[in-house]
C-alpha atoms as a PDB file:
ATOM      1  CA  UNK A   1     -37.054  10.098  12.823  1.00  0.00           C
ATOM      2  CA  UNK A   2     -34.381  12.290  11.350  1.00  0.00           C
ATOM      3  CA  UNK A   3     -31.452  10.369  13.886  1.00  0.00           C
ATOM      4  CA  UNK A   4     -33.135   6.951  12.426  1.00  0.00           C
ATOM      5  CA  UNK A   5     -32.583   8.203   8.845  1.00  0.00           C
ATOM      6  CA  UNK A   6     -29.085   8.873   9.599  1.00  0.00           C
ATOM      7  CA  UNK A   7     -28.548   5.789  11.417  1.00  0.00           C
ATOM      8  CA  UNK A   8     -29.589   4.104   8.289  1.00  0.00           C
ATOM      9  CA  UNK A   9     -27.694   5.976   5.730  1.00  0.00           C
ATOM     10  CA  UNK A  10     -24.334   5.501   8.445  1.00  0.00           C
ATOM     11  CA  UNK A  11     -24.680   1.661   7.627  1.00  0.00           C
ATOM     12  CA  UNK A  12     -25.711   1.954   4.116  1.00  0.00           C
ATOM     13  CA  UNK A  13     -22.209   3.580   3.817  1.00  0.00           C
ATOM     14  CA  UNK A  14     -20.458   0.683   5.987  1.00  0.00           C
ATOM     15  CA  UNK A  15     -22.209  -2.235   3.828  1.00  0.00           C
ATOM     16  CA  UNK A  16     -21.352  -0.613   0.166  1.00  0.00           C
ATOM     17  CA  UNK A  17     -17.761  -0.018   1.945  1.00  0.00           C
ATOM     18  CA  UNK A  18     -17.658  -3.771   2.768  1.00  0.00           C
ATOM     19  CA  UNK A  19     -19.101  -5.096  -0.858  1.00  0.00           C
ATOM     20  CA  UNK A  20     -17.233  -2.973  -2.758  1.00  0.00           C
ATOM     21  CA  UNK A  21     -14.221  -4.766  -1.047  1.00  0.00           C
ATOM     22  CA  UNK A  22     -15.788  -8.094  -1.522  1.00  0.00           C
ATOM     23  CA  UNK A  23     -14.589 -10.860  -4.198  1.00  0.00           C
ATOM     24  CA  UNK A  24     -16.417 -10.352  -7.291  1.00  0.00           C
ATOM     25  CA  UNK A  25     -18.476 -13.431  -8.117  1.00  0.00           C
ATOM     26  CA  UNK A  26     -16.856 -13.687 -11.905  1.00  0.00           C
ATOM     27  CA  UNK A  27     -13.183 -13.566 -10.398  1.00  0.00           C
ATOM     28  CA  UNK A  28     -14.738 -16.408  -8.086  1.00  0.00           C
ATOM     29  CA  UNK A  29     -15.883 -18.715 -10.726  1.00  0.00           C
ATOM     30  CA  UNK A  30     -12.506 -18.270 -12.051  1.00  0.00           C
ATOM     31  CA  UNK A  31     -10.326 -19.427  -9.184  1.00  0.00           C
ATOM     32  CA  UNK A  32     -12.657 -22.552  -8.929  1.00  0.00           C
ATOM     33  CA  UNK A  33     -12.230 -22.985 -12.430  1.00  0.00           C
ATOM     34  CA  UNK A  34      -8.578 -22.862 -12.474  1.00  0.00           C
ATOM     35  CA  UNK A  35      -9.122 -25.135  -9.883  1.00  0.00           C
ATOM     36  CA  UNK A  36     -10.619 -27.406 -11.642  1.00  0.00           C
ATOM     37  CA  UNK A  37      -7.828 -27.386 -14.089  1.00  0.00           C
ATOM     38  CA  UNK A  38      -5.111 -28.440 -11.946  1.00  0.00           C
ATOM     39  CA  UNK A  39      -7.012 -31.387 -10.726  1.00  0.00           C
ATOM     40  CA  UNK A  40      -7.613 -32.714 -14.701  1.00  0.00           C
ATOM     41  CA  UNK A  41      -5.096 -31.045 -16.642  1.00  0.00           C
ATOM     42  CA  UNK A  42      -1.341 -32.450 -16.375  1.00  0.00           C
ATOM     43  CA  UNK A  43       0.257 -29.185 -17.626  1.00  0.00           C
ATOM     44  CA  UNK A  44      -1.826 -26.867 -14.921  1.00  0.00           C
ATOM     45  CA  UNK A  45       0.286 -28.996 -12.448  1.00  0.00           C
ATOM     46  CA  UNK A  46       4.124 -28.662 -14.105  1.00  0.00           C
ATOM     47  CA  UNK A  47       6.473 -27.111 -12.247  1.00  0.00           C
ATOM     48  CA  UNK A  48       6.691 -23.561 -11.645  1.00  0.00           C
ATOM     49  CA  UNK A  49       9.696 -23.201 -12.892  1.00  0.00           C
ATOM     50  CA  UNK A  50      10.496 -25.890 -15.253  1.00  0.00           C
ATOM     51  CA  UNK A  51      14.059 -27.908 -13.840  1.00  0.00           C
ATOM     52  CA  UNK A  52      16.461 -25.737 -15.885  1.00  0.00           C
ATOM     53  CA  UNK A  53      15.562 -22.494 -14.433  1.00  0.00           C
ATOM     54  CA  UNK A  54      15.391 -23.106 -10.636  1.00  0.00           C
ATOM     55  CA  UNK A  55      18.805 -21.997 -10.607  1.00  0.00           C
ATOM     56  CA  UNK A  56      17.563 -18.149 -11.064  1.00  0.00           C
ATOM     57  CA  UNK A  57      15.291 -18.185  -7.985  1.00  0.00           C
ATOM     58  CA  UNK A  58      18.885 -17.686  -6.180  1.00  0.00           C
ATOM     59  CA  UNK A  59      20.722 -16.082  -8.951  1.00  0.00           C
ATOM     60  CA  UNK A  60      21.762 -12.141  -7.399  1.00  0.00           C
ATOM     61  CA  UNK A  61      22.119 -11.568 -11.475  1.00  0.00           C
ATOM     62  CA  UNK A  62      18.893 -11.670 -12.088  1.00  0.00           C
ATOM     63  CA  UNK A  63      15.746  -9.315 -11.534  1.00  0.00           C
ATOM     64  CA  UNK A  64      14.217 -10.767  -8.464  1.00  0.00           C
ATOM     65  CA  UNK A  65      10.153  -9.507  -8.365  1.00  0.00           C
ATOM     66  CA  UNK A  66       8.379 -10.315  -5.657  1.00  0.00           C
ATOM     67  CA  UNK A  67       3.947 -10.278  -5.306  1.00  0.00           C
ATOM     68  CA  UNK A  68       2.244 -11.224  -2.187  1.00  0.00           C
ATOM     69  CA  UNK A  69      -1.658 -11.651  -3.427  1.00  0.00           C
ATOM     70  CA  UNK A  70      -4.409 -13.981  -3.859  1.00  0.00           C
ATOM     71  CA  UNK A  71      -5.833 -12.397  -6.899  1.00  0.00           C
ATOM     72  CA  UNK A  72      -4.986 -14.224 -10.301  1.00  0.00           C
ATOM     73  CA  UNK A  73      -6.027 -11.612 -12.476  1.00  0.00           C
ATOM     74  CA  UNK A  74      -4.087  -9.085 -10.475  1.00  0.00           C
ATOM     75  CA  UNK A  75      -1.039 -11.160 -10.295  1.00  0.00           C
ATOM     76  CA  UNK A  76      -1.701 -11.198 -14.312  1.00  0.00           C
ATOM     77  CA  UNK A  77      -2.048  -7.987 -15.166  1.00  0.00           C
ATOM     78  CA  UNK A  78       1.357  -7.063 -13.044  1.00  0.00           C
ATOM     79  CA  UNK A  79       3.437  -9.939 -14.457  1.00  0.00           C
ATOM     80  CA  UNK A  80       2.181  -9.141 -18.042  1.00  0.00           C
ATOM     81  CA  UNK A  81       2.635  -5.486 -17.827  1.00  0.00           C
ATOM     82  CA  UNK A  82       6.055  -5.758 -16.345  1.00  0.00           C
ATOM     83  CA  UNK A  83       7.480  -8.154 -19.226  1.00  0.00           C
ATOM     84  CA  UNK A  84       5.543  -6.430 -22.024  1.00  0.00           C
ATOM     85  CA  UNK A  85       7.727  -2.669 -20.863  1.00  0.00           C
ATOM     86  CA  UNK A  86      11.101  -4.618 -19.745  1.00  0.00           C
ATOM     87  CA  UNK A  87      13.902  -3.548 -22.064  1.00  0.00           C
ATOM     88  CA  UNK A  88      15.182  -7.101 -20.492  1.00  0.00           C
ATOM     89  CA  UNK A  89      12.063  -9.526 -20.056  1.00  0.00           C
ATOM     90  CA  UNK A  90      15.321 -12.310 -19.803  1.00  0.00           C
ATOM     91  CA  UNK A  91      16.357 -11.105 -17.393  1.00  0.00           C
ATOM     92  CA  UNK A  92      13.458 -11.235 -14.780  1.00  0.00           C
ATOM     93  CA  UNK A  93      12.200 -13.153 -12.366  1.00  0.00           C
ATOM     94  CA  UNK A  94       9.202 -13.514 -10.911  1.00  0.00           C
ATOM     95  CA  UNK A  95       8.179 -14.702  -6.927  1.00  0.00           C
ATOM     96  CA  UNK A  96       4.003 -15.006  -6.349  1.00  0.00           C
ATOM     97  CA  UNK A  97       3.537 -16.110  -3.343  1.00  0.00           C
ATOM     98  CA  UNK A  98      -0.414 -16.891  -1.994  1.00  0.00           C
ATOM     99  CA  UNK A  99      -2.326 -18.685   0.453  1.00  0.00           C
ATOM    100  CA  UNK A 100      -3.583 -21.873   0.104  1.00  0.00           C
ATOM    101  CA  UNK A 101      -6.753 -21.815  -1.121  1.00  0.00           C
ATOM    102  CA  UNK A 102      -5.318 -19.322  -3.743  1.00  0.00           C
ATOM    103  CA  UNK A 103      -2.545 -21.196  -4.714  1.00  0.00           C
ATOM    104  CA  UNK A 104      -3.979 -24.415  -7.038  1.00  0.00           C
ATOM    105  CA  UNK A 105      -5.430 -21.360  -9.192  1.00  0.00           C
ATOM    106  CA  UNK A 106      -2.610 -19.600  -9.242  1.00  0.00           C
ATOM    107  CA  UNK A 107      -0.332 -22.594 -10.321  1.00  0.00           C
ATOM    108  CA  UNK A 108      -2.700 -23.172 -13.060  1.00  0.00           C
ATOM    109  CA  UNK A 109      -3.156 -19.831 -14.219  1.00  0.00           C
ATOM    110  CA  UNK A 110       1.004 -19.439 -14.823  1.00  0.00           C
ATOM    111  CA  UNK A 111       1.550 -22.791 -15.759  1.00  0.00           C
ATOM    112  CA  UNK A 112      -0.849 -22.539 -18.566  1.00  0.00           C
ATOM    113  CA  UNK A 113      -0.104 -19.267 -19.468  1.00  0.00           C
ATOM    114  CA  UNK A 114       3.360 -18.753 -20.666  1.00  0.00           C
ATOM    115  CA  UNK A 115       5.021 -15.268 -19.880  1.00  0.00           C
ATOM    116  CA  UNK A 116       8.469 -16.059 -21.349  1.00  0.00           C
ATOM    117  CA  UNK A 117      11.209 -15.386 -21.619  1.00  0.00           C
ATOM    118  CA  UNK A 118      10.725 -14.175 -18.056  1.00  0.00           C
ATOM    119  CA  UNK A 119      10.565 -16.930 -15.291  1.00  0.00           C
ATOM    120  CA  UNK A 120       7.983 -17.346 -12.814  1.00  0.00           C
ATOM    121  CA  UNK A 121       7.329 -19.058  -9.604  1.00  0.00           C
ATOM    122  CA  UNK A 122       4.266 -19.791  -7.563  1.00  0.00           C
ATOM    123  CA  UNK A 123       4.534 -20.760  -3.895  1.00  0.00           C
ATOM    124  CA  UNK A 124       1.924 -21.233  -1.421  1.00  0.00           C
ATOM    125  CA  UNK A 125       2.409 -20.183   2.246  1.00  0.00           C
ATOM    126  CA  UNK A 126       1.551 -23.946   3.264  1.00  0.00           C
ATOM    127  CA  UNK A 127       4.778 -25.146   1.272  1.00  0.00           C
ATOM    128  CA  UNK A 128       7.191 -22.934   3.731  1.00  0.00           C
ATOM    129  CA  UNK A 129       8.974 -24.002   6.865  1.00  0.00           C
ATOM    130  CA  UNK A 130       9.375 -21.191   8.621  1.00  0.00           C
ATOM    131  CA  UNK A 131      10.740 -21.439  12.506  1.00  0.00           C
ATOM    132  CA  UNK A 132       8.511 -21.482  15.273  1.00  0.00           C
ATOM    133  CA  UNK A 133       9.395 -17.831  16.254  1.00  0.00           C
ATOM    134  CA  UNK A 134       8.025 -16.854  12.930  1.00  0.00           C
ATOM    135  CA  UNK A 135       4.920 -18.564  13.385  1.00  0.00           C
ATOM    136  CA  UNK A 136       4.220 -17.118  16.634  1.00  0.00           C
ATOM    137  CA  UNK A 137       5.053 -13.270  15.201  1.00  0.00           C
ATOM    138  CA  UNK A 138       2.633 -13.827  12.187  1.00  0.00           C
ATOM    139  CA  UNK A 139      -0.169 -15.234  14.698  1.00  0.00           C
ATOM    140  CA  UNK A 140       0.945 -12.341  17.151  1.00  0.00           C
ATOM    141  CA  UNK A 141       0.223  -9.944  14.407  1.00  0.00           C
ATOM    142  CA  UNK A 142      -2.769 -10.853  12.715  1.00  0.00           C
ATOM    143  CA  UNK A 143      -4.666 -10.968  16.087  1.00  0.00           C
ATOM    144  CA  UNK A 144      -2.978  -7.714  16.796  1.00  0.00           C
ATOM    145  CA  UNK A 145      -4.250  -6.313  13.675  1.00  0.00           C
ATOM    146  CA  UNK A 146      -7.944  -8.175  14.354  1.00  0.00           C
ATOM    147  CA  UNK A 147      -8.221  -6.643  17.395  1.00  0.00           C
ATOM    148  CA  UNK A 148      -7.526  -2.674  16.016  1.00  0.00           C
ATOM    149  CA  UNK A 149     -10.450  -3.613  13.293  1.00  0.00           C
ATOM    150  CA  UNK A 150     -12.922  -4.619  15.960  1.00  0.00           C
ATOM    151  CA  UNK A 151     -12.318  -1.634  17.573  1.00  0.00           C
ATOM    152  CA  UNK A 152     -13.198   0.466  14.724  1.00  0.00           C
ATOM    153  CA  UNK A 153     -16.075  -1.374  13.675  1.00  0.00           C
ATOM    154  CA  UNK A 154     -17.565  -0.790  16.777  1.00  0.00           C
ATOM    155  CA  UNK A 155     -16.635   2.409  16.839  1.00  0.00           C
ATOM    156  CA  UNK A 156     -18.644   3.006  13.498  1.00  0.00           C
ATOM    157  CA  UNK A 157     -21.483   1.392  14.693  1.00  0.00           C
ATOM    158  CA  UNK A 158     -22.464   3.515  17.299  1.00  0.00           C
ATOM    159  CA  UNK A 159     -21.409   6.914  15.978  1.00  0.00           C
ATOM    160  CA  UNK A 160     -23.694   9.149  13.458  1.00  0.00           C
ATOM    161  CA  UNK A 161     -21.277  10.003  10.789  1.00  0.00           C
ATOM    162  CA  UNK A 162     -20.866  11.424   7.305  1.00  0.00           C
ATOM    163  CA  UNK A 163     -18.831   9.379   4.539  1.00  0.00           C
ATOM    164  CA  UNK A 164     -16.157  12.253   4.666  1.00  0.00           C
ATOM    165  CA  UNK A 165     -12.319  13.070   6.459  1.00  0.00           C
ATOM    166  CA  UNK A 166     -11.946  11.042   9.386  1.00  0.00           C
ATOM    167  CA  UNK A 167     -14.744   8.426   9.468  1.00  0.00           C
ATOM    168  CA  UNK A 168     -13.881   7.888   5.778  1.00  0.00           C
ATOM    169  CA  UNK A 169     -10.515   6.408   7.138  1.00  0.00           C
ATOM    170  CA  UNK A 170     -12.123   4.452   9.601  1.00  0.00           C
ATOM    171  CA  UNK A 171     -14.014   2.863   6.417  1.00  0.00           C
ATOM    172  CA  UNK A 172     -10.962   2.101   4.930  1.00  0.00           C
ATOM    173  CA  UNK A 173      -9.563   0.650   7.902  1.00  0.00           C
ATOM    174  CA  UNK A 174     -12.503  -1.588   7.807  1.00  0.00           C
ATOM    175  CA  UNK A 175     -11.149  -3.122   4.461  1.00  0.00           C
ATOM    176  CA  UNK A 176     -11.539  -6.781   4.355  1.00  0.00           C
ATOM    177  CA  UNK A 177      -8.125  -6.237   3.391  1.00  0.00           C
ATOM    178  CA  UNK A 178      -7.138  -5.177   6.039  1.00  0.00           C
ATOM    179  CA  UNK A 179      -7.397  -8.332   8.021  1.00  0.00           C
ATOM    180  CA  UNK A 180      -5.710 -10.259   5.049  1.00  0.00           C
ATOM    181  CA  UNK A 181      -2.684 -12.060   5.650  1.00  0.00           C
ATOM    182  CA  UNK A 182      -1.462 -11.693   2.032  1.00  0.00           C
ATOM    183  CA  UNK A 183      -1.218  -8.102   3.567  1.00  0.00           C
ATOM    184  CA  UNK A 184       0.634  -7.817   5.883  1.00  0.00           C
ATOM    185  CA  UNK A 185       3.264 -10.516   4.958  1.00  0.00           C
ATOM    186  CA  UNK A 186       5.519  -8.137   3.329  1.00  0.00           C
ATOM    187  CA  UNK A 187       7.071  -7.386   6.903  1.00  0.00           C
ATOM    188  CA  UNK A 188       8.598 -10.876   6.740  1.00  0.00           C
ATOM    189  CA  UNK A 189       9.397 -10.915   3.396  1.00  0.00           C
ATOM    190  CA  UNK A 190      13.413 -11.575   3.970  1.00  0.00           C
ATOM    191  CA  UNK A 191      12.028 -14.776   5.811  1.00  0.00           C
ATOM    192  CA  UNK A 192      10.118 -15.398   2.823  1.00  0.00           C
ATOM    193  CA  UNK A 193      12.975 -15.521   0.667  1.00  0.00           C
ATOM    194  CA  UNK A 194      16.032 -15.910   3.108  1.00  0.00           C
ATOM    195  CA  UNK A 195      18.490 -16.728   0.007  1.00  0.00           C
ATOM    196  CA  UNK A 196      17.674 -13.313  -2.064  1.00  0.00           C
ATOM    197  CA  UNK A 197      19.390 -10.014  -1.240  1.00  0.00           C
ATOM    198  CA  UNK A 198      17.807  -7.481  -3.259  1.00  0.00           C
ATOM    199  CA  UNK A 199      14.120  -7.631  -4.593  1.00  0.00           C
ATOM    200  CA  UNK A 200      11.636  -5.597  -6.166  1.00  0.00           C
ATOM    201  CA  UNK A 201       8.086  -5.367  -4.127  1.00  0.00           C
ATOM    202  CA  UNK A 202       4.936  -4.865  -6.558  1.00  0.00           C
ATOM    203  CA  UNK A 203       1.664  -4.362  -5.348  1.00  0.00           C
ATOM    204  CA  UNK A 204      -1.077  -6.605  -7.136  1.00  0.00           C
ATOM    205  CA  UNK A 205      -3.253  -2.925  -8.097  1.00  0.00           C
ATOM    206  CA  UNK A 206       0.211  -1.994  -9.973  1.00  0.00           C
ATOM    207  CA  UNK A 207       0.507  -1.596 -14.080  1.00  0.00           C
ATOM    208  CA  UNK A 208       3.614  -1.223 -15.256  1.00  0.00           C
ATOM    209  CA  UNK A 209       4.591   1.614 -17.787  1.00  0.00           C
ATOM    210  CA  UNK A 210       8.206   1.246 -18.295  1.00  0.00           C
ATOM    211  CA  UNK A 211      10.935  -0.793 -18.026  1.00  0.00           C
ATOM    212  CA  UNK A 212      12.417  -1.312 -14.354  1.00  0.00           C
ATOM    213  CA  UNK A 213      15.486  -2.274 -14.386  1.00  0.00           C
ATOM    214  CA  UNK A 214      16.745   0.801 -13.775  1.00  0.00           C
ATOM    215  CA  UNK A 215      15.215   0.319 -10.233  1.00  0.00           C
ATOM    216  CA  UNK A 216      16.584  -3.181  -9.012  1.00  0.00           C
ATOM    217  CA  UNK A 217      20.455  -1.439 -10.594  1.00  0.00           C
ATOM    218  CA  UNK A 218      19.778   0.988  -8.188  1.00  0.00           C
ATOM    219  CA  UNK A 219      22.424   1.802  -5.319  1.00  0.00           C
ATOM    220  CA  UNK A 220      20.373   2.270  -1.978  1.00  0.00           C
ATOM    221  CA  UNK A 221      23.415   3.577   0.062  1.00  0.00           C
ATOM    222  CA  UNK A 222      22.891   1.022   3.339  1.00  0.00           C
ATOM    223  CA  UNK A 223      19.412   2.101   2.844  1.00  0.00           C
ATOM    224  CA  UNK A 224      16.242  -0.239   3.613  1.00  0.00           C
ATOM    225  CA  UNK A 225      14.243   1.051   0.986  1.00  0.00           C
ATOM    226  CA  UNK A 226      13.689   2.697  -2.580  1.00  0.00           C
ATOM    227  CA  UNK A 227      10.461   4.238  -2.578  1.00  0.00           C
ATOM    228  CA  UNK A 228       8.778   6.881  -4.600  1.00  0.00           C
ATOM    229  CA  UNK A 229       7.746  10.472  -3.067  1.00  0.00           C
ATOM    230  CA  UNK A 230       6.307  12.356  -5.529  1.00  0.00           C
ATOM    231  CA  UNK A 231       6.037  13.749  -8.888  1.00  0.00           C
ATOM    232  CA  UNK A 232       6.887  16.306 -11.306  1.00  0.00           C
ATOM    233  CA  UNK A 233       5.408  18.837  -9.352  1.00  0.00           C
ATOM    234  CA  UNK A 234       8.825  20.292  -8.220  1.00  0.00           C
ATOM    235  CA  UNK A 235      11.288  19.252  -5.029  1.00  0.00           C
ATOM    236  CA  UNK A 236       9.254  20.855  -2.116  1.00  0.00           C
ATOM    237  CA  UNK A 237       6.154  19.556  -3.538  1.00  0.00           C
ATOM    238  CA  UNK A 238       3.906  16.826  -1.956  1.00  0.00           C
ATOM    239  CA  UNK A 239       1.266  16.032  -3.835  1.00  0.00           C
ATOM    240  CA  UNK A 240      -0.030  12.463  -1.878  1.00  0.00           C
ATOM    241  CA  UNK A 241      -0.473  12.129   1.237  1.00  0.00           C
ATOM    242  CA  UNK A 242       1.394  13.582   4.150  1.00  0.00           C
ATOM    243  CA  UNK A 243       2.598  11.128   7.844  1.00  0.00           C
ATOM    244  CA  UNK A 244      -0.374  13.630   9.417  1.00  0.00           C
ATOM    245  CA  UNK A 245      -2.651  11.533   6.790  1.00  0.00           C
ATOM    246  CA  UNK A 246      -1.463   8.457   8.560  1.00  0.00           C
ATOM    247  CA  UNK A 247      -0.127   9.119  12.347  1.00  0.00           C
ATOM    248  CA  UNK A 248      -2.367  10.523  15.310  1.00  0.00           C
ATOM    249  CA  UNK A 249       0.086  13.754  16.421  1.00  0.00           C
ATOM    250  CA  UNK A 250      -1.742  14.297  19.436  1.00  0.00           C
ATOM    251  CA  UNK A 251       0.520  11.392  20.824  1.00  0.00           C
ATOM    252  CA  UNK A 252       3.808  12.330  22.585  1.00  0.00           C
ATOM    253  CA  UNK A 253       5.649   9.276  21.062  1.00  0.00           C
ATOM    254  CA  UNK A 254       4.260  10.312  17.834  1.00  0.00           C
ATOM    255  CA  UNK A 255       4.633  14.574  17.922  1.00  0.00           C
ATOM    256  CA  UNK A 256       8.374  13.637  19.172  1.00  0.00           C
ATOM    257  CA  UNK A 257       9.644  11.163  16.825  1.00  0.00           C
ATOM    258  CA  UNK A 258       7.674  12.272  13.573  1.00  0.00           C
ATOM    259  CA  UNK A 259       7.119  15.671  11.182  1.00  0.00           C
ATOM    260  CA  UNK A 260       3.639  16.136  10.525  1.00  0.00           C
ATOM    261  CA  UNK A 261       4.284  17.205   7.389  1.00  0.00           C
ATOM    262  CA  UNK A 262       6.995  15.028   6.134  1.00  0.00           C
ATOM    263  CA  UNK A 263       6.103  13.465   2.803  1.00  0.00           C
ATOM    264  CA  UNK A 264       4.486  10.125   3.035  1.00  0.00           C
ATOM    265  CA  UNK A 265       6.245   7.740   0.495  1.00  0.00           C
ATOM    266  CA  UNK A 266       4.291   5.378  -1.765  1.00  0.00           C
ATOM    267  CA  UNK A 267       4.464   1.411  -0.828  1.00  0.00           C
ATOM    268  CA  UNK A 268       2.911  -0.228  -3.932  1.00  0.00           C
ATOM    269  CA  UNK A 269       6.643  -0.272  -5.614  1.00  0.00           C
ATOM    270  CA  UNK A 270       9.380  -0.901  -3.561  1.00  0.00           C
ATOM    271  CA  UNK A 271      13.206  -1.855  -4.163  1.00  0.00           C
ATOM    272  CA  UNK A 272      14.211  -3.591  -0.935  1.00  0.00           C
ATOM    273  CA  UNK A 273      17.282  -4.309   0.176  1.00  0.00           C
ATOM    274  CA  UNK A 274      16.571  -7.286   2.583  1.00  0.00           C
ATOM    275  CA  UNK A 275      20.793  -7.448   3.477  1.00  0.00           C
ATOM    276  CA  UNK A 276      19.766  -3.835   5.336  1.00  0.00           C
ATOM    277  CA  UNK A 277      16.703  -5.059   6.377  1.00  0.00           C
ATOM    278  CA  UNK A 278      18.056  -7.841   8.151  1.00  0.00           C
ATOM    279  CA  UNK A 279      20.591  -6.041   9.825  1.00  0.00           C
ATOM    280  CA  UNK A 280      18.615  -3.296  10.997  1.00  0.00           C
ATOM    281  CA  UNK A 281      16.143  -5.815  12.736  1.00  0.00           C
ATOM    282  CA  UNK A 282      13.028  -4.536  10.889  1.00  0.00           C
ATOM    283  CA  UNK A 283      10.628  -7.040  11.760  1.00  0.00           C
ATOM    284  CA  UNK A 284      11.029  -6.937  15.564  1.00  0.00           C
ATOM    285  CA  UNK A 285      10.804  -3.268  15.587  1.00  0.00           C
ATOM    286  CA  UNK A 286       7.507  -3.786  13.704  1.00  0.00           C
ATOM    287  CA  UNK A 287       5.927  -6.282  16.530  1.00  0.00           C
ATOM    288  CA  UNK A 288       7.918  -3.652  19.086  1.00  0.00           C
ATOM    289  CA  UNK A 289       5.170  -1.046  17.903  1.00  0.00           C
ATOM    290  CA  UNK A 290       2.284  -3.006  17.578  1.00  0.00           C
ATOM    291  CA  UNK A 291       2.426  -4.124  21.063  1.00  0.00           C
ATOM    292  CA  UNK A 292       2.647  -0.448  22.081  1.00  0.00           C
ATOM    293  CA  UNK A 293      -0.446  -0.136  24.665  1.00  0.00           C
ATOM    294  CA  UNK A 294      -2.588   2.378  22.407  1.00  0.00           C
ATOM    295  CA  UNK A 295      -1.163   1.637  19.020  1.00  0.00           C
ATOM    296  CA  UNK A 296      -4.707   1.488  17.217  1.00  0.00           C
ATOM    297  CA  UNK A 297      -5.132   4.870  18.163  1.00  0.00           C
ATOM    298  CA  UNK A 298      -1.897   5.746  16.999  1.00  0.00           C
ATOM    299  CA  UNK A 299      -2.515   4.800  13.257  1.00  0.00           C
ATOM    300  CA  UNK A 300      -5.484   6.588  10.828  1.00  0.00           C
ATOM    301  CA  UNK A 301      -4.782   3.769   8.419  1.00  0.00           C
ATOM    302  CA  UNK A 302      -2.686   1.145   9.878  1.00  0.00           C
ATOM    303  CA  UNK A 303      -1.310  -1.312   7.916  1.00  0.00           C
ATOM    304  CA  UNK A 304       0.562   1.562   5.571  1.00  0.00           C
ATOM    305  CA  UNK A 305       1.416   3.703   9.299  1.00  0.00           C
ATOM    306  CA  UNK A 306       2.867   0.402  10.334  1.00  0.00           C
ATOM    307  CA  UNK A 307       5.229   0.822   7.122  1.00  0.00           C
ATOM    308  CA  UNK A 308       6.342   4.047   7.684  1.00  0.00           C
ATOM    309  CA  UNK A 309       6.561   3.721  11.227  1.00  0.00           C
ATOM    310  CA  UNK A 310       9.159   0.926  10.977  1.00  0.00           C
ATOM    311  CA  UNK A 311      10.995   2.187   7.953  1.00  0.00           C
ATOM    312  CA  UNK A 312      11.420   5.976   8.977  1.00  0.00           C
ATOM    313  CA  UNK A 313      14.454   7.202   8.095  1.00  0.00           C
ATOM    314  CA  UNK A 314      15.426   3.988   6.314  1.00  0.00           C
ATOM    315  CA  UNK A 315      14.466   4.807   2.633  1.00  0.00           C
ATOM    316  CA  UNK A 316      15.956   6.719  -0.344  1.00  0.00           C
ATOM    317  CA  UNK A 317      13.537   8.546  -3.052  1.00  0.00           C
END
């Protein structure tokens, strides 16, 4: 009886995990809504941007902000929040890109809604031409990335576990987000916008404080990334999570090539500079590890270990 009870409570834990992931039936009715809207409403459908500003989507003088989401509020709430705090709102520029059942909403939502004087654009994956090597890495991926979540879900369903340390990560991994595309895109971000040199990555959970410019001024050195470490807590302090959070050290290739205690960075804010990226071959070194033979058992949480993996030793704090 008692191993029944626990059984029970072990999926109780793995359903709320699931729902509380799950899209909230308001934000729903919105998206079909907005949806709605573009199909009657001629100005849900004008171009994002209007004529005269398609010149800045190029324009290295400008503040380049990229979002990879499917959540119109989200996307909201960052845009807002970054134009309301920017000492230059003029000055910025703003790149949503989302899938395509996302992306009729999402036009409608910013076409309606002004945020000038900042300029934004909203592109749907379906509107890019991408080679046919990129098509194959992003299907190469995802069904990498489909196969580590089975593997923990089954993993969960036949172990008796509390909702604590290490099965707590497993219930993370099993984040419907974690099988999102939206994702795990931001690995081929400099094929997503092959003309831009510099950007700014936001998450879609992100409010803005203050203004950023100071970031996308800032000289990276040859380095991939600008990423945050920590916080006022002094210069030996680490007060997130540490790459033993993330990486399984009982792993040669992990023990060998990794500090345990090395100071994870955080990956909701990013500068990037996709020039570096580019010439340091990012992306293939990505698919390199997740084609490793026991890479899911590498990785606590995988889609950030597959960011620090690949960008390890490539980013300035």
């Amino acid at each position: 009886m008692e191993h029944e009870v626990q059984s029970s409570r072990q999926r109780e834990s793995i359903y709320w995990h699931l729902a509380s992931h799950g899209v909230p039936k308001s934000l729903h009715c919105l998206c079909l809504k907005l949806a709605e809207e573009y199909a009657v409403n001629a100005m849900a459908r004008s171009r994002l941007p209007s004529p005269e500003y398609v010149s800045h989507l190029t324009d290295p003088s400008f503040h380049h902000v990229v979002l990879l989401t499917d959540n119109v509020l989200a996307a909201s709430v960052v845009v807002s929040s970054t134009v309301q705090n920017s000492a230059r709102p003029e000055k910025l520029v703003f790149h949503i890109v989302t899938d395509k059942k996302t992306y009729t909403p999402m036009h409608s939502w910013f076409a309606i809604n002004s945020f000038r004087p900042a300029v934004v654009e909203v592109k749907g994956l379906h509107q890019y031409d991408w080679p046919q090597e990129v098509n194959v890495g992003v299907k190469e991926m995802l069904e990498a990335h489909r196969l580590i979540w089975s593997h923990y879900y089954k993993n969960l369903k036949h172990e008796d576990f509390e909702y604590e340390g290490e099965n707590r990560r497993c219930l993370e991994v099993l984040s419907p987000s974690c099988l999102s595309l939206m994702n795990h895109l931001r690995i081929y971000i400099p094929e997503l916008f092959p003309d831009l040199n510099k950007i700014l990555f936001l998450d879609d959970d992100v409010v803005v404080q203050h203004d950023l410019s100071s970031l996308l001024e800032l000289d990276l050195n040859g380095k991939v990334v600008g990423a945050v470490v920590g916080s006022s807590c002094g210069d030996n302090c680490c007060p997130g999570r540490k790459y033993k959070d993330y990486l399984n050290f009982s792993y040669p290739i992990i023990s060998s090539n990794f500090d345990h205690d090395h100071c994870a960075w955080l990956y909701g804010m990013n500068v990037l500079d996709l020039e570096a990226w580019r010439r340091t071959n990012i992306t293939a070194t990505y698919h390199k590890w997740l084609k490793l033979e026991h890479f899911h058992q590498l990785c606590l949480l995988w889609m950030v270990t597959c960011i620090l993996l690949i960008l390890h030793g490539t980013w300035l704090s």
